[in-house]
N, C-alpha and C. Protein backbone atom coordinates (compact mmCIF):
# COMPACT_ATOMS: atom_id res chain seq x y z
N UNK A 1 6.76 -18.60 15.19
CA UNK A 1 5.36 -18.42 14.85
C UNK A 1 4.86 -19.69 14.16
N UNK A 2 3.78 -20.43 14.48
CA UNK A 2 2.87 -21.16 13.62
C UNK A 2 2.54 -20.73 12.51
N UNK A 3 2.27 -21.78 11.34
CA UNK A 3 2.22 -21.20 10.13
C UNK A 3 0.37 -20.88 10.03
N UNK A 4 0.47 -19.46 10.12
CA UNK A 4 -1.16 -18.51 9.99
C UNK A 4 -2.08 -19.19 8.95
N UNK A 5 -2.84 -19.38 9.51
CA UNK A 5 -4.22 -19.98 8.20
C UNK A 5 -4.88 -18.68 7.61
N UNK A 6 -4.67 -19.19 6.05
CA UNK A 6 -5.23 -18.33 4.85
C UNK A 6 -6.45 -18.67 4.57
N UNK A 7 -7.62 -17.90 4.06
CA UNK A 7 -8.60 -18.48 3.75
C UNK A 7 -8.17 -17.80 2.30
N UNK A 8 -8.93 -18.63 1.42
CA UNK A 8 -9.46 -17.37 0.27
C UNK A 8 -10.81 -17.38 -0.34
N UNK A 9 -11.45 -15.97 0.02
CA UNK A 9 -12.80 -16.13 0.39
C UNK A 9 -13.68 -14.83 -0.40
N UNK A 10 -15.07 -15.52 -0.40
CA UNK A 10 -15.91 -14.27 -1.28
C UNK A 10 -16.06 -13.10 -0.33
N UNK A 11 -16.05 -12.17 -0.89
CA UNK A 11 -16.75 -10.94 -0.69
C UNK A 11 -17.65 -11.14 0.46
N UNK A 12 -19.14 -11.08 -0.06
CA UNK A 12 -20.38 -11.37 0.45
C UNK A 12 -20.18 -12.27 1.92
N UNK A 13 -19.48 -13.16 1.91
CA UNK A 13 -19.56 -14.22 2.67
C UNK A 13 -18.42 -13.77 4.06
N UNK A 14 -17.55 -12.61 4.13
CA UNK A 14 -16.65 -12.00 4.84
C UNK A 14 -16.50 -10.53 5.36
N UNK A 15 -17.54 -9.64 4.42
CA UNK A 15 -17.93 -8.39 4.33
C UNK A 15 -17.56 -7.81 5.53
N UNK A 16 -18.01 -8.44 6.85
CA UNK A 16 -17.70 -7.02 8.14
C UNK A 16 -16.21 -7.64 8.30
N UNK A 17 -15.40 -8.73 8.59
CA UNK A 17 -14.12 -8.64 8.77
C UNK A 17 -13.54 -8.34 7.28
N UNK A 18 -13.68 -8.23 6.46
CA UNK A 18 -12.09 -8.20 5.37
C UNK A 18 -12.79 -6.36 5.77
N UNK A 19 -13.78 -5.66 5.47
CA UNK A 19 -13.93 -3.90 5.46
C UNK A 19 -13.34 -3.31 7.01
N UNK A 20 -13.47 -4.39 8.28
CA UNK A 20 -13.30 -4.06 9.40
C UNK A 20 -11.30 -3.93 9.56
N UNK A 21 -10.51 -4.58 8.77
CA UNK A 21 -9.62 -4.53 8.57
C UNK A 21 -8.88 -3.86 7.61
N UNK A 22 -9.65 -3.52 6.47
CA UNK A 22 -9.42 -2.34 5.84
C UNK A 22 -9.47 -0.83 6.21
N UNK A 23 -10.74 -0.95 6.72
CA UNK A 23 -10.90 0.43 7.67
C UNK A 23 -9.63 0.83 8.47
N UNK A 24 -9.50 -0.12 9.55
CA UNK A 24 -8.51 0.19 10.00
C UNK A 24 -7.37 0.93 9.57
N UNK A 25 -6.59 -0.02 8.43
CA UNK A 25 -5.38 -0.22 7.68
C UNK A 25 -5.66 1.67 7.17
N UNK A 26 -6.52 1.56 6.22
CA UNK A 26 -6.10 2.52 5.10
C UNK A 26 -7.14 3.98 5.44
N UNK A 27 -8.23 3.30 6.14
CA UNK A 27 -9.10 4.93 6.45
C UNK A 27 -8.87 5.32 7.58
N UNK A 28 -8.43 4.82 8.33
CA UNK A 28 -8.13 5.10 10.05
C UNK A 28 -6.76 5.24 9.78
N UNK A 29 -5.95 4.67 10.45
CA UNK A 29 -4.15 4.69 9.97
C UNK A 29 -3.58 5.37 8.32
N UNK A 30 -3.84 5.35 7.64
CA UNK A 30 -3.23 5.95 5.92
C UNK A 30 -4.11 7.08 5.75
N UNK A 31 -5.38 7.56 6.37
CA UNK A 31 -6.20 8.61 5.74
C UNK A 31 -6.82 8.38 3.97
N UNK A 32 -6.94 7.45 4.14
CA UNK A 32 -7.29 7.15 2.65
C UNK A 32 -8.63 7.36 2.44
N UNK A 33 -9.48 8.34 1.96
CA UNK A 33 -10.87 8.63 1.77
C UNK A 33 -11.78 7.35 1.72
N UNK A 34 -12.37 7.96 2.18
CA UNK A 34 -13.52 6.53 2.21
C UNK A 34 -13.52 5.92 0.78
N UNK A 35 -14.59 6.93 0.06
CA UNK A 35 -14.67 6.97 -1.11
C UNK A 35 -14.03 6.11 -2.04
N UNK A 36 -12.39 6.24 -1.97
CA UNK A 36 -11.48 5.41 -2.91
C UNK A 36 -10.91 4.19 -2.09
N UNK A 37 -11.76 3.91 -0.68
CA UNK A 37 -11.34 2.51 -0.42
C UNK A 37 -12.54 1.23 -1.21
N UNK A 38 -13.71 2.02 -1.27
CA UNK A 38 -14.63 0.66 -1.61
C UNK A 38 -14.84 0.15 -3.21
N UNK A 39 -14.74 -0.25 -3.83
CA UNK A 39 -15.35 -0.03 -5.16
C UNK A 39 -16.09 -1.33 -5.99
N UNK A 40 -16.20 -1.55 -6.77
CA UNK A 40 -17.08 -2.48 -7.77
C UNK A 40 -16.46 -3.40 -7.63
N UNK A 41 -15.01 -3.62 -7.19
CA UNK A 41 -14.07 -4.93 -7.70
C UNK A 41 -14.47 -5.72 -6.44
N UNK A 42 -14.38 -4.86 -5.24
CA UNK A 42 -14.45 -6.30 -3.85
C UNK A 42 -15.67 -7.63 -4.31
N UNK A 43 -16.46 -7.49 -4.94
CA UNK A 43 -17.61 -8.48 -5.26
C UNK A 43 -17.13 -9.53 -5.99
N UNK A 44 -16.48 -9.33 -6.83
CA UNK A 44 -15.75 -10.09 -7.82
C UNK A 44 -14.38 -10.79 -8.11
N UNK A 45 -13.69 -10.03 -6.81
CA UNK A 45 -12.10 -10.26 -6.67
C UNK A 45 -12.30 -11.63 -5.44
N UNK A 46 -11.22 -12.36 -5.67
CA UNK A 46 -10.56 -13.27 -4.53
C UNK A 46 -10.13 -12.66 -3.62
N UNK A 47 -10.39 -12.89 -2.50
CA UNK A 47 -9.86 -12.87 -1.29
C UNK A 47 -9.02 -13.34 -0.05
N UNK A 48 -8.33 -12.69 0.09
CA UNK A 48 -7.22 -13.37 1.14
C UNK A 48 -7.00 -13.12 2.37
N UNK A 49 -7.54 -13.70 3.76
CA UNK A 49 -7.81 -13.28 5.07
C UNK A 49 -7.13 -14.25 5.47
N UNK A 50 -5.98 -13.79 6.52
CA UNK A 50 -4.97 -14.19 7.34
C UNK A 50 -5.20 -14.21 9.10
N UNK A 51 -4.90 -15.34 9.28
CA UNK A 51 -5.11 -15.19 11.26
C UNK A 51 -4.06 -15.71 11.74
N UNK A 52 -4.45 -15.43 12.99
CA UNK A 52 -3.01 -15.26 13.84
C UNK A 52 -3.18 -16.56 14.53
N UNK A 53 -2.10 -16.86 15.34
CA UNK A 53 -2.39 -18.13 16.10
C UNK A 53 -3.16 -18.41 16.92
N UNK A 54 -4.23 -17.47 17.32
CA UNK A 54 -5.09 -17.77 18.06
C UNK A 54 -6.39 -17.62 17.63
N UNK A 55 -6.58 -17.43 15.90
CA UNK A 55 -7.45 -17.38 15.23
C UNK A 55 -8.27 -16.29 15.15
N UNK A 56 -7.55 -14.80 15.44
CA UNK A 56 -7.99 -13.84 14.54
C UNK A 56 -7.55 -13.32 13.55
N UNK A 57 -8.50 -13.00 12.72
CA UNK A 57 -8.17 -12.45 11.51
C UNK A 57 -7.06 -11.15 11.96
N UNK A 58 -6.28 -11.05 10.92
CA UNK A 58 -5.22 -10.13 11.17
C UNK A 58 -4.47 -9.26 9.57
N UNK A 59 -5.02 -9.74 8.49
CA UNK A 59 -4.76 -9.35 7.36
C UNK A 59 -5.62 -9.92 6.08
N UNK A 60 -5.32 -9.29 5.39
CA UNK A 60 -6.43 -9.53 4.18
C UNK A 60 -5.40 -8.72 2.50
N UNK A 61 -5.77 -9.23 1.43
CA UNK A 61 -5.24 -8.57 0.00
C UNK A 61 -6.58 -9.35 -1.11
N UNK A 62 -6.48 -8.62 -2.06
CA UNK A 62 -7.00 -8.99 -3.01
C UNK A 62 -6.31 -9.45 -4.33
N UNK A 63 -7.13 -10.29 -5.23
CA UNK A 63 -6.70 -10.30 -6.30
C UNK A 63 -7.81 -10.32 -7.74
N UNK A 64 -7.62 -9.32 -8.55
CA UNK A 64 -8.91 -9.22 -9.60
C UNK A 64 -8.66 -9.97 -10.43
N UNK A 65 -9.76 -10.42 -11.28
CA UNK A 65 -9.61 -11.25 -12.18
C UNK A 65 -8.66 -11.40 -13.29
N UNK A 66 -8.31 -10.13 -13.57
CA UNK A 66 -7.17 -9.53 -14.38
C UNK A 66 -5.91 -9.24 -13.82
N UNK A 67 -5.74 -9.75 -12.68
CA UNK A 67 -4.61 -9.84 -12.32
C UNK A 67 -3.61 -9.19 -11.07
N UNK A 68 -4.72 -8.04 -11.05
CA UNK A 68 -4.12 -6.93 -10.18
C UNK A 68 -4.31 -7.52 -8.82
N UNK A 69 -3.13 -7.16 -7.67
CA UNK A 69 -3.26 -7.63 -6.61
C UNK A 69 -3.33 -6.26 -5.45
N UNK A 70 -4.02 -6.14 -4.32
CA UNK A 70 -4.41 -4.38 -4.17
C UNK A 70 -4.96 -4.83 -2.85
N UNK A 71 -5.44 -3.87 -1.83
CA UNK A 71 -5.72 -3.72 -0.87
C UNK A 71 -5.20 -4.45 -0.06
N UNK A 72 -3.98 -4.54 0.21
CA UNK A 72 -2.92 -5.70 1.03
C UNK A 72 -2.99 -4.37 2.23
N UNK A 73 -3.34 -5.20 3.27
CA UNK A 73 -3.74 -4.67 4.73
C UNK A 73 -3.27 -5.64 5.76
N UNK A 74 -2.38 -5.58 6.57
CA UNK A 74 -1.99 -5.76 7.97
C UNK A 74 -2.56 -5.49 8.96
N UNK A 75 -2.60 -5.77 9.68
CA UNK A 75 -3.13 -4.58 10.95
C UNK A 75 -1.86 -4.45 12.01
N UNK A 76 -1.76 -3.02 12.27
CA UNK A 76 -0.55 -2.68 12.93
C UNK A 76 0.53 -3.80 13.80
N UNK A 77 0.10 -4.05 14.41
CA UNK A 77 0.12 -4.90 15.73
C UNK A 77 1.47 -6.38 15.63
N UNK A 78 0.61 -6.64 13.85
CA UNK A 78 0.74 -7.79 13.84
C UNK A 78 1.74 -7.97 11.94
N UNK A 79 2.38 -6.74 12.22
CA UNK A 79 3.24 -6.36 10.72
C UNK A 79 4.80 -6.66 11.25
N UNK A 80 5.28 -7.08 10.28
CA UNK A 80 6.44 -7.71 9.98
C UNK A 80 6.75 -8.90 10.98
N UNK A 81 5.84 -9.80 10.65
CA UNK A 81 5.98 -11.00 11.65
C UNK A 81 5.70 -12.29 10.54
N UNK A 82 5.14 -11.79 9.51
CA UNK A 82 5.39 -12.91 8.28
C UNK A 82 4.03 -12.49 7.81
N UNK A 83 2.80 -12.22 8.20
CA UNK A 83 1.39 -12.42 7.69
C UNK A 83 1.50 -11.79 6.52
N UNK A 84 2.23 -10.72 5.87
CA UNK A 84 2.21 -10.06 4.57
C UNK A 84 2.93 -10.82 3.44
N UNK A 85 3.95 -11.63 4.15
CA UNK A 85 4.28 -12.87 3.51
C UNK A 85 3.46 -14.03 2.76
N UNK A 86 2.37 -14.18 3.81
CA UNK A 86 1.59 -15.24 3.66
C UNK A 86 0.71 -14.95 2.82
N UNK A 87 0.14 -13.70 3.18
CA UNK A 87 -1.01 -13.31 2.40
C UNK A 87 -0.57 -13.14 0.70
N UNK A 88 0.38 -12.85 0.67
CA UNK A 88 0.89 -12.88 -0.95
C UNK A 88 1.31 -13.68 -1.62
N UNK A 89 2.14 -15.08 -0.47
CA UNK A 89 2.07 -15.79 -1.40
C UNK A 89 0.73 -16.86 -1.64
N UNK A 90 0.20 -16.71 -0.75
CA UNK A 90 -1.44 -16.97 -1.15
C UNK A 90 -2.13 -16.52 -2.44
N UNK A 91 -2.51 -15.21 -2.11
CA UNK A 91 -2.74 -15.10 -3.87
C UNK A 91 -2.12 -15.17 -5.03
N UNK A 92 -0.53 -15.39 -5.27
CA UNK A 92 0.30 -15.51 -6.18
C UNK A 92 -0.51 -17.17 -6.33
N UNK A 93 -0.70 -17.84 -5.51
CA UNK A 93 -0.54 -19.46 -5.48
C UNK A 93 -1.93 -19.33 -6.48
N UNK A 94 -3.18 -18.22 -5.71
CA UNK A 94 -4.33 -18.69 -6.63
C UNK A 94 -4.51 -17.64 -7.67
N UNK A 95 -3.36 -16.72 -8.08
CA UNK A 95 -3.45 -16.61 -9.26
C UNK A 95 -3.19 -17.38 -10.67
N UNK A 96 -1.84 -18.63 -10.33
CA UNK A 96 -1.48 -19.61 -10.79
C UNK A 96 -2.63 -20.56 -11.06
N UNK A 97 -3.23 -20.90 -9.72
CA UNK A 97 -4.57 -21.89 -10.35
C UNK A 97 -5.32 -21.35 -11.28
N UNK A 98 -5.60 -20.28 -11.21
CA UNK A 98 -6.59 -19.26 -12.16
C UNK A 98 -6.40 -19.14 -13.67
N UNK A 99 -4.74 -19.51 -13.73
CA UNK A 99 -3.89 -19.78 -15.28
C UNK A 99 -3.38 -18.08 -15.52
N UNK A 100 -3.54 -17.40 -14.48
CA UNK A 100 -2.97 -15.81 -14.82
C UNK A 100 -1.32 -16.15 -15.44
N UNK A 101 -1.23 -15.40 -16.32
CA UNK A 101 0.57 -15.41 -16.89
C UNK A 101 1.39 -14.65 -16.04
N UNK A 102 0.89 -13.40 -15.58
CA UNK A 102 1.65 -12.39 -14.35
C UNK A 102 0.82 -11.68 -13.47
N UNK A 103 0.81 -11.05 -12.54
CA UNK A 103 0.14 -10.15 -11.87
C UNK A 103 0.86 -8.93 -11.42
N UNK A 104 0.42 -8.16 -10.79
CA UNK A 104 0.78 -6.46 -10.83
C UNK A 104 -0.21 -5.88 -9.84
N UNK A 105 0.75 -4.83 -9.59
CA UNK A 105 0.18 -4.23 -8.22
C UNK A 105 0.44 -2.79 -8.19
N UNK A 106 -0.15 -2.05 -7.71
CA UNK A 106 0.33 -0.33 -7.21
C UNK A 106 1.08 -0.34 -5.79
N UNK A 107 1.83 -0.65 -5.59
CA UNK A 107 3.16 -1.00 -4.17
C UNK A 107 3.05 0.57 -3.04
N UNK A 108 2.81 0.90 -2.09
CA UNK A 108 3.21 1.76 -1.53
C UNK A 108 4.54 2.18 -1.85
N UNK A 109 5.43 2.95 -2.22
CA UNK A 109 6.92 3.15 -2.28
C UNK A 109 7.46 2.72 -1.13
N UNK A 110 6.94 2.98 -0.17
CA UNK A 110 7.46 2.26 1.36
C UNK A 110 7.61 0.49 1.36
N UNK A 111 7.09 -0.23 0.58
CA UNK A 111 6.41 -0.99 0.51
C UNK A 111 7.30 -2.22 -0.69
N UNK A 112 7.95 -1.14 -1.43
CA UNK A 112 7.92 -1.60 -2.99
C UNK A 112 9.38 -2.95 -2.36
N UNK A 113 9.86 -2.76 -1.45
CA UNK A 113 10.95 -3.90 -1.58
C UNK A 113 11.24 -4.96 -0.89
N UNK A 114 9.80 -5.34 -0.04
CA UNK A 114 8.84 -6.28 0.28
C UNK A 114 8.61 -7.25 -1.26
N UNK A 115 7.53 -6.10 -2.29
CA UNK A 115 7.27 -7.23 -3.38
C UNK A 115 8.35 -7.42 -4.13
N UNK A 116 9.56 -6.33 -4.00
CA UNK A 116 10.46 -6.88 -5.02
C UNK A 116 10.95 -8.55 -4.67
N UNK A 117 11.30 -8.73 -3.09
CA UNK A 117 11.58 -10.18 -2.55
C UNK A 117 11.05 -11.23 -3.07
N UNK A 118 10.11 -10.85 -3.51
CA UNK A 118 8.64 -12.25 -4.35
C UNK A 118 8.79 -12.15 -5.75
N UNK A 119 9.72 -11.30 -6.09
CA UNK A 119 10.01 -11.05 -7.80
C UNK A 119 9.61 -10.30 -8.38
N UNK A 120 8.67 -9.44 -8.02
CA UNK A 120 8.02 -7.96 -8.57
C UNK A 120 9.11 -7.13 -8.98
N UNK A 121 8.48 -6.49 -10.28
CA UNK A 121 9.62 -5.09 -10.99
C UNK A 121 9.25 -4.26 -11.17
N UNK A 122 9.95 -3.02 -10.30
CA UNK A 122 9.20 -1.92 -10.91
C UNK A 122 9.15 -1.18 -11.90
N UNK A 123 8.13 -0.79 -12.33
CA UNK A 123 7.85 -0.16 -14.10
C UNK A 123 7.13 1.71 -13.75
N UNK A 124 7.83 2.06 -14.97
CA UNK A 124 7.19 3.43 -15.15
C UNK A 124 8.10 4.19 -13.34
N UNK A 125 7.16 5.14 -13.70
CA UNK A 125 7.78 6.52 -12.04
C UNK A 125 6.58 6.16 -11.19
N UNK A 126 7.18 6.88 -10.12
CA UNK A 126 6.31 6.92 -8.84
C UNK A 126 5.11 7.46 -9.10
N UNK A 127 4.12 7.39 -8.48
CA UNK A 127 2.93 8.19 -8.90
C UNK A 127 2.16 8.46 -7.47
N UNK A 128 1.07 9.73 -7.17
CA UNK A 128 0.23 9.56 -5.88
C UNK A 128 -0.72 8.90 -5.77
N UNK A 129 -1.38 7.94 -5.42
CA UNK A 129 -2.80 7.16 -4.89
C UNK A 129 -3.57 7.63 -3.72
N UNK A 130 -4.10 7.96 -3.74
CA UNK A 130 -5.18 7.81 -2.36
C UNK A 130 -3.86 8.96 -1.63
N UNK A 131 -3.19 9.86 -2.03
CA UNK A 131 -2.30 10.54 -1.11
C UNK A 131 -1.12 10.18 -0.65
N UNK A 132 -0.80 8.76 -1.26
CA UNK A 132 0.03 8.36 -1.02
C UNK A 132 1.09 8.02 -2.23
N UNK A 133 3.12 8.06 -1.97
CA UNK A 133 3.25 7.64 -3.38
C UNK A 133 3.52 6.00 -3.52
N UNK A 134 3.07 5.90 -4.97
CA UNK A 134 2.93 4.02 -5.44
C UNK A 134 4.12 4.34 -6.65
N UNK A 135 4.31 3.19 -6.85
CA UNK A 135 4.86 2.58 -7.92
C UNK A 135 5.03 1.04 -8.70
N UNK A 136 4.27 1.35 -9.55
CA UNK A 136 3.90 -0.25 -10.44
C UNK A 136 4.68 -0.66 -10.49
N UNK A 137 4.20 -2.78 -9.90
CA UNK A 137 5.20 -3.20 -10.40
C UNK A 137 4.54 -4.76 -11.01
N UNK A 138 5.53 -5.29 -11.45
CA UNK A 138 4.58 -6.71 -11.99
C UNK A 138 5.42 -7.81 -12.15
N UNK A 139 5.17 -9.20 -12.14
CA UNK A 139 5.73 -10.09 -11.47
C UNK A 139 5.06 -11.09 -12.94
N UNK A 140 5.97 -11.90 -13.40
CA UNK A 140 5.46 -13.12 -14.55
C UNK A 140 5.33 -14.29 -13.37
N UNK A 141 4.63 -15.33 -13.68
CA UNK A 141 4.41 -16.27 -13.23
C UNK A 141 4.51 -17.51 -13.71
């Protein structure tokens, strides 16, 4: 594989692809209520949109100002081929510019030993999200 180009990008300026890939991911595929996919943070959070070698977008994650890293979306097709790779260590890279000390995430349990590979630990018990179970974990930088 060619190494996938990251953007990291506003909100406003990406709106129908980073939601068109979310949709997918978590309200179409995960059943995740509408409701608890959109909220106040996409405006304000960094963004991370991933393409494939022929230059479509194919993944997207966030990161809030405070640290949290969340809506990490694949799209089927194009999972476990590295793009979830990329996309994370993308925002780890611009959480560092940002001067963040650690960041932290709610991990799918399915999920959780993916971020452990990048150094993430998990803290506290499992818990449900959106119907699904998570478990915190958080990573120093």
């Amino acid at each position: 594989m060619s190494t996938p180009r990251v953007l990291v990008v506003k909100w406003n300026d990406y709106l129908e692809t980073l939601r068109a890939i979310r949709e997918t991911v978590f309200i179409q595929e995960q059943n995740v209520p509408v409701e608890l996919e959109w909220d106040e943070y996409d405006e304000t959070s960094w963004h991370a949109l991933v393409y494939n070698a022929v230059d479509e977008p194919v993944g997207t994650a966030r990161l809030l100002l405070d640290g949290h890293i969340g809506r990490m979306a694949v799209l089927k097709e194009w999972r476990r081929k590295g793009f979830g790779s990329v996309l994370l260590s993308r925002l780890l890279e611009e959480a560092r510019k940002h001067g963040l000390s650690s960041v932290k995430l709610n991990a799918q349990v399915s999920a959780a030993q993916f971020y452990q590979k990048f150094g993430f630990v998990k803290i506290g018990e499992t818990f449900i999200e959106a119907g699904i179970p998570h478990i915190a974990m958080v990573m120093k930088l």
